[in-house]
C-alpha atoms as a PDB file:
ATOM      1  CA  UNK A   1      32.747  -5.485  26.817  1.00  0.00           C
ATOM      2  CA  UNK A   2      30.325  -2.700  26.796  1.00  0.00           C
ATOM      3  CA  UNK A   3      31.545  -0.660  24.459  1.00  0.00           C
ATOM      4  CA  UNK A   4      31.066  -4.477  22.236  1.00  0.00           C
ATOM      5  CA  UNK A   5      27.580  -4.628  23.172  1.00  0.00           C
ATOM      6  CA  UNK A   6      26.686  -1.133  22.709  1.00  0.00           C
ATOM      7  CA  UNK A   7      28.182  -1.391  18.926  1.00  0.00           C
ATOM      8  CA  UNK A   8      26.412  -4.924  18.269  1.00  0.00           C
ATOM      9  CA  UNK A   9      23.268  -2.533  19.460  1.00  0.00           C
ATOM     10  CA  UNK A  10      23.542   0.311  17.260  1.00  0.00           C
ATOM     11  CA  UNK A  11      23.982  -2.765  14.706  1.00  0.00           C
ATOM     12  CA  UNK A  12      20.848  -5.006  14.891  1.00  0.00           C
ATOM     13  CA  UNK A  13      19.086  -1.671  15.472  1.00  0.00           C
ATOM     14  CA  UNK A  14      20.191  -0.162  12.096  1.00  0.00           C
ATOM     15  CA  UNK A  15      19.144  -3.315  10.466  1.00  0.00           C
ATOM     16  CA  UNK A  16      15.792  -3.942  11.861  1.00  0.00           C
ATOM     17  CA  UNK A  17      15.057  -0.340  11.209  1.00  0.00           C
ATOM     18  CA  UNK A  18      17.669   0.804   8.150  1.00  0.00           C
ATOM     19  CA  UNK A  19      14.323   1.243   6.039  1.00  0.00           C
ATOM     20  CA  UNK A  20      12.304   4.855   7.073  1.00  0.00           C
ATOM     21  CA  UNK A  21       9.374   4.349   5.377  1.00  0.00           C
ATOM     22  CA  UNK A  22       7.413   6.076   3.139  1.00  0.00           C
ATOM     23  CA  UNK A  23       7.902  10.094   2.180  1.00  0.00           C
ATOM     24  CA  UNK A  24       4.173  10.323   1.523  1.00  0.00           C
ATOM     25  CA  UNK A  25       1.442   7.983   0.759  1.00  0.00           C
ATOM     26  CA  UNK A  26      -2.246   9.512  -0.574  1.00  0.00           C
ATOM     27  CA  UNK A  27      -5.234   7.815  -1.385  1.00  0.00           C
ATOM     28  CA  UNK A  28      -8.055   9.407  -3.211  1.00  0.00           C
ATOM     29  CA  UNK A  29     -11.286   9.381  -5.270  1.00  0.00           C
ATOM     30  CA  UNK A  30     -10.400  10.300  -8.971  1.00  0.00           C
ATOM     31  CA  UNK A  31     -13.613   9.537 -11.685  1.00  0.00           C
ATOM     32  CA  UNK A  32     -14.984   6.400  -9.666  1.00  0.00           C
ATOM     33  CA  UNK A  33     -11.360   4.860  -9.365  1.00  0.00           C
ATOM     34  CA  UNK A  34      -8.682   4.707  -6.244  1.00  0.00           C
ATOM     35  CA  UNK A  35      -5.539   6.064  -7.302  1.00  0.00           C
ATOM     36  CA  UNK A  36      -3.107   5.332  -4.643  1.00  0.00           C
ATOM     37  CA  UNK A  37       0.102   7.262  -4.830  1.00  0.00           C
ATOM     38  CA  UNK A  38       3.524   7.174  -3.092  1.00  0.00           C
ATOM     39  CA  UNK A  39       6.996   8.379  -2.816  1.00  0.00           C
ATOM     40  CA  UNK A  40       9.664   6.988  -0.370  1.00  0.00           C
ATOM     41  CA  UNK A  41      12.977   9.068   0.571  1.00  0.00           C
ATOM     42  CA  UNK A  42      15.611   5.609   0.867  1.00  0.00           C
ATOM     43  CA  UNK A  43      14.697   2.810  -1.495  1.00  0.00           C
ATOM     44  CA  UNK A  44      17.848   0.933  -0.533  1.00  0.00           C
ATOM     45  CA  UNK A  45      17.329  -2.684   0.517  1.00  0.00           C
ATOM     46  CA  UNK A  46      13.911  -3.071  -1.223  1.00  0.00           C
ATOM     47  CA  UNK A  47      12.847  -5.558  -2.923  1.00  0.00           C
ATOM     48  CA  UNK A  48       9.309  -4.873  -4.095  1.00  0.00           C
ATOM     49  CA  UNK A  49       6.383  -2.477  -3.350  1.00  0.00           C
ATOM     50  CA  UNK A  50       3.197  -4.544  -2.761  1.00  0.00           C
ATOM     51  CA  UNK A  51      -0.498  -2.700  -2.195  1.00  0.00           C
ATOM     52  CA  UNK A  52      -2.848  -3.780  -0.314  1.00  0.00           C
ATOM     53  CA  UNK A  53      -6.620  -3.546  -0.216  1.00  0.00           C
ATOM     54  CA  UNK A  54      -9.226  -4.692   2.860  1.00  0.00           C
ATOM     55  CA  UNK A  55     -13.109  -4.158   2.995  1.00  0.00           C
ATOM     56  CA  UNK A  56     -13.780  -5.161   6.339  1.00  0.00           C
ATOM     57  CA  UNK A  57     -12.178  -2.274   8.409  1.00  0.00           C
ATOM     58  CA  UNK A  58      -8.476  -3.293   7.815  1.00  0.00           C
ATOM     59  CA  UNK A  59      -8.895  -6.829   9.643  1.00  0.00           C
ATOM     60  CA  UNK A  60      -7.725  -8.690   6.702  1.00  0.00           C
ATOM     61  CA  UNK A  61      -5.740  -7.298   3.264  1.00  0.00           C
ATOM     62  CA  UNK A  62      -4.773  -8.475   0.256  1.00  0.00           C
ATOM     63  CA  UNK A  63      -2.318  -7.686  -2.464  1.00  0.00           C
ATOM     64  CA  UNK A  64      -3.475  -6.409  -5.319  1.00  0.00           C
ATOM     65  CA  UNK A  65      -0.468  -4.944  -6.948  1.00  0.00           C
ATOM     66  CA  UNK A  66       3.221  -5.111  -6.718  1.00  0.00           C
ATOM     67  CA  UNK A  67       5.900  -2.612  -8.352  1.00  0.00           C
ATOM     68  CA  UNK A  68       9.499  -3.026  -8.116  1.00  0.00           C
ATOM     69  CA  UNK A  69      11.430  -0.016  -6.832  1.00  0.00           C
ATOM     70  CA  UNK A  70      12.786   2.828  -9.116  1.00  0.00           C
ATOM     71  CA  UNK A  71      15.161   4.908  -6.899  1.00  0.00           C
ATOM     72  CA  UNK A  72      14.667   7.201  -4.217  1.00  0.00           C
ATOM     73  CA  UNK A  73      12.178  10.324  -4.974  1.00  0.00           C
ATOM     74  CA  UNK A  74      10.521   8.287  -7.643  1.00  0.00           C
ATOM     75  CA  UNK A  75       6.499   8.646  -7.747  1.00  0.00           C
ATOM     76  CA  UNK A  76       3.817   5.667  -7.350  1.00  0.00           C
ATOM     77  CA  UNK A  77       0.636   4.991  -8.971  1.00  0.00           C
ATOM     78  CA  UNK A  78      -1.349   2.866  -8.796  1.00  0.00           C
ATOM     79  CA  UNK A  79      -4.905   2.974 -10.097  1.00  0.00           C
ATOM     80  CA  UNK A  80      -7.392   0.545  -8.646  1.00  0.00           C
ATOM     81  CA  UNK A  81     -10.194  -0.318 -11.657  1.00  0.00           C
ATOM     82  CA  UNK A  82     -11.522  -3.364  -9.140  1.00  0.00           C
ATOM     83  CA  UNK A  83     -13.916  -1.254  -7.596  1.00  0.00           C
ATOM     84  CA  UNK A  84     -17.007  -3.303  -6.830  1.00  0.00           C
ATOM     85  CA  UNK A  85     -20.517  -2.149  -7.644  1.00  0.00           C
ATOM     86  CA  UNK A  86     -22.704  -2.302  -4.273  1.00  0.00           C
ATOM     87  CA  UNK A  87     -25.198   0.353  -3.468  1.00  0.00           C
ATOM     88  CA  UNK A  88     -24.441   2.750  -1.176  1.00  0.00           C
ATOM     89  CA  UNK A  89     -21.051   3.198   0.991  1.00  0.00           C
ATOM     90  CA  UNK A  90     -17.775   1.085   0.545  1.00  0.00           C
ATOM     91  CA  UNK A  91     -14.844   1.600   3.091  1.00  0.00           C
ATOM     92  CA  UNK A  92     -11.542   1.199   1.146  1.00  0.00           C
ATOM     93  CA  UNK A  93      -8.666   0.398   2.946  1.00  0.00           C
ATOM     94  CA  UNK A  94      -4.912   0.562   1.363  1.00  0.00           C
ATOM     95  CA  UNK A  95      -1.714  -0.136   2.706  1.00  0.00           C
ATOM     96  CA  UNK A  96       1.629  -0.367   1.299  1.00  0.00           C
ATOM     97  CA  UNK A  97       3.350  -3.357   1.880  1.00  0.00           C
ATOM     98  CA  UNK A  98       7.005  -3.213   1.764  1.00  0.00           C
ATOM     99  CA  UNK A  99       9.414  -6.227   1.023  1.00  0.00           C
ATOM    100  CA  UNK A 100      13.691  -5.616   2.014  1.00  0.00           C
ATOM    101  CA  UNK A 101      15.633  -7.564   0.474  1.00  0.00           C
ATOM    102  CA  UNK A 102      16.637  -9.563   3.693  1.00  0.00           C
ATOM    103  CA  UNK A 103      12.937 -10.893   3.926  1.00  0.00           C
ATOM    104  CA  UNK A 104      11.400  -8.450   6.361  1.00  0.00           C
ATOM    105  CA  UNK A 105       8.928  -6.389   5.898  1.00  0.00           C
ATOM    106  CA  UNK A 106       7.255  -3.132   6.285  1.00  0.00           C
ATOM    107  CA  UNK A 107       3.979  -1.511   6.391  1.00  0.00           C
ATOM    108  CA  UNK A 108       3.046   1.553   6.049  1.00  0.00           C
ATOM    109  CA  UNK A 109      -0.340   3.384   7.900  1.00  0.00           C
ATOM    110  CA  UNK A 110      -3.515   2.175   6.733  1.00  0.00           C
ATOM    111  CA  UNK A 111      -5.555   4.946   4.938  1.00  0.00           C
ATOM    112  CA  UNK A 112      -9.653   4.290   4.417  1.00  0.00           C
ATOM    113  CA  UNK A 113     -11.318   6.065   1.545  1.00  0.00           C
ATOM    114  CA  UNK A 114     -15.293   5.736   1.714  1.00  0.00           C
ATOM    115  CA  UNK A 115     -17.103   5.808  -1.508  1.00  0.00           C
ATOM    116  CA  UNK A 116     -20.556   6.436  -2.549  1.00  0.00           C
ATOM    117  CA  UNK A 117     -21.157   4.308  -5.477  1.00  0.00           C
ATOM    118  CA  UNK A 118     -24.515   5.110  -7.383  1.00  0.00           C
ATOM    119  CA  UNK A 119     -27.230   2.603  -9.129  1.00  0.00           C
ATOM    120  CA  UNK A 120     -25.175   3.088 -13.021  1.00  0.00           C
ATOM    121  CA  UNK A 121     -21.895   2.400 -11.316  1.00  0.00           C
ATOM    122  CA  UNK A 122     -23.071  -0.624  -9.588  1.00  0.00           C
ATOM    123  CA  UNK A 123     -24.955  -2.165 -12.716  1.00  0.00           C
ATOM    124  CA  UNK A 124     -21.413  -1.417 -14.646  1.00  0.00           C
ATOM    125  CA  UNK A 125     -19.632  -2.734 -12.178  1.00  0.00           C
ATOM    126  CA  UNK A 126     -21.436  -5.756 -11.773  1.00  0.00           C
ATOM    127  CA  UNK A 127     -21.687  -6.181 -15.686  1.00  0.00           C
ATOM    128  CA  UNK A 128     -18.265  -6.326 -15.599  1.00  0.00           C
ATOM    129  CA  UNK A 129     -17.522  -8.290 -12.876  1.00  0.00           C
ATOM    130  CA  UNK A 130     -19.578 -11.284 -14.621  1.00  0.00           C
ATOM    131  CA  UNK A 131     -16.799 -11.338 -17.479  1.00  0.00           C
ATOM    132  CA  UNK A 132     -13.722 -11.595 -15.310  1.00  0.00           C
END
């Protein structure tokens, strides 16, 4: 009976947490974009990659990309071109959202990347905002 227990243990444990997460997950400042890049070590059981993006201090994301997986050791990118033009300081925060194949899912840590957005890159940005 224990020995029963102890197996239907190891079980549900290797199933709620068969997925290890991410190998690495970097998100940085390249030319007035967010590139956010990622590997993972075990793809098995995923069904799709999803970023996410919040602007008020991680209390709410949203996806902005998905990416199906490629196979284990395969490298990310994703280059976020949404950037909106406000003066001064913008908090960026990006997660990856991960989606297994039996429905659950995972997240990986939130990372915040600050930028400093000048007076041309907010009247670009907000040109271009007006035509999307």
């Amino acid at each position: 009976m224990k020995r029963t227990i102890l197996i239907s243990l190891i079980f549900i444990a290797s199933n709620l947490w068969g997925w290890t997460g991410l190998n690495t997950f970097e998100v940085h400042n390249q030319s007035g974009k967010i590139v956010v890049e990622w590997t993972s070590t075990n793809e098995q059981g995923i069904e799709v990659y999803i970023v996410q993006r919040s602007m008020n201090n991680g209390e709410r994301f949203f996806d902005i990309s998905e990416m199906n997986p490629h196979g284990a050791g395969y490298s990310y990118l994703f280059i976020d071109n949404q950037v909106l033009g406000m003066k001064g300081e913008l908090v960026y925060t990006y997660r990856i959202k991960v989606r297994l194949l039996d429905g659950s899912v995972w997240y990986s840590q939130a990372q915040d990347l600050v930028m400093n957005v000048s007076n041309v890159q907010m009247t670009w940005g907000s040109i271009k905002a007006m035509f999307q």
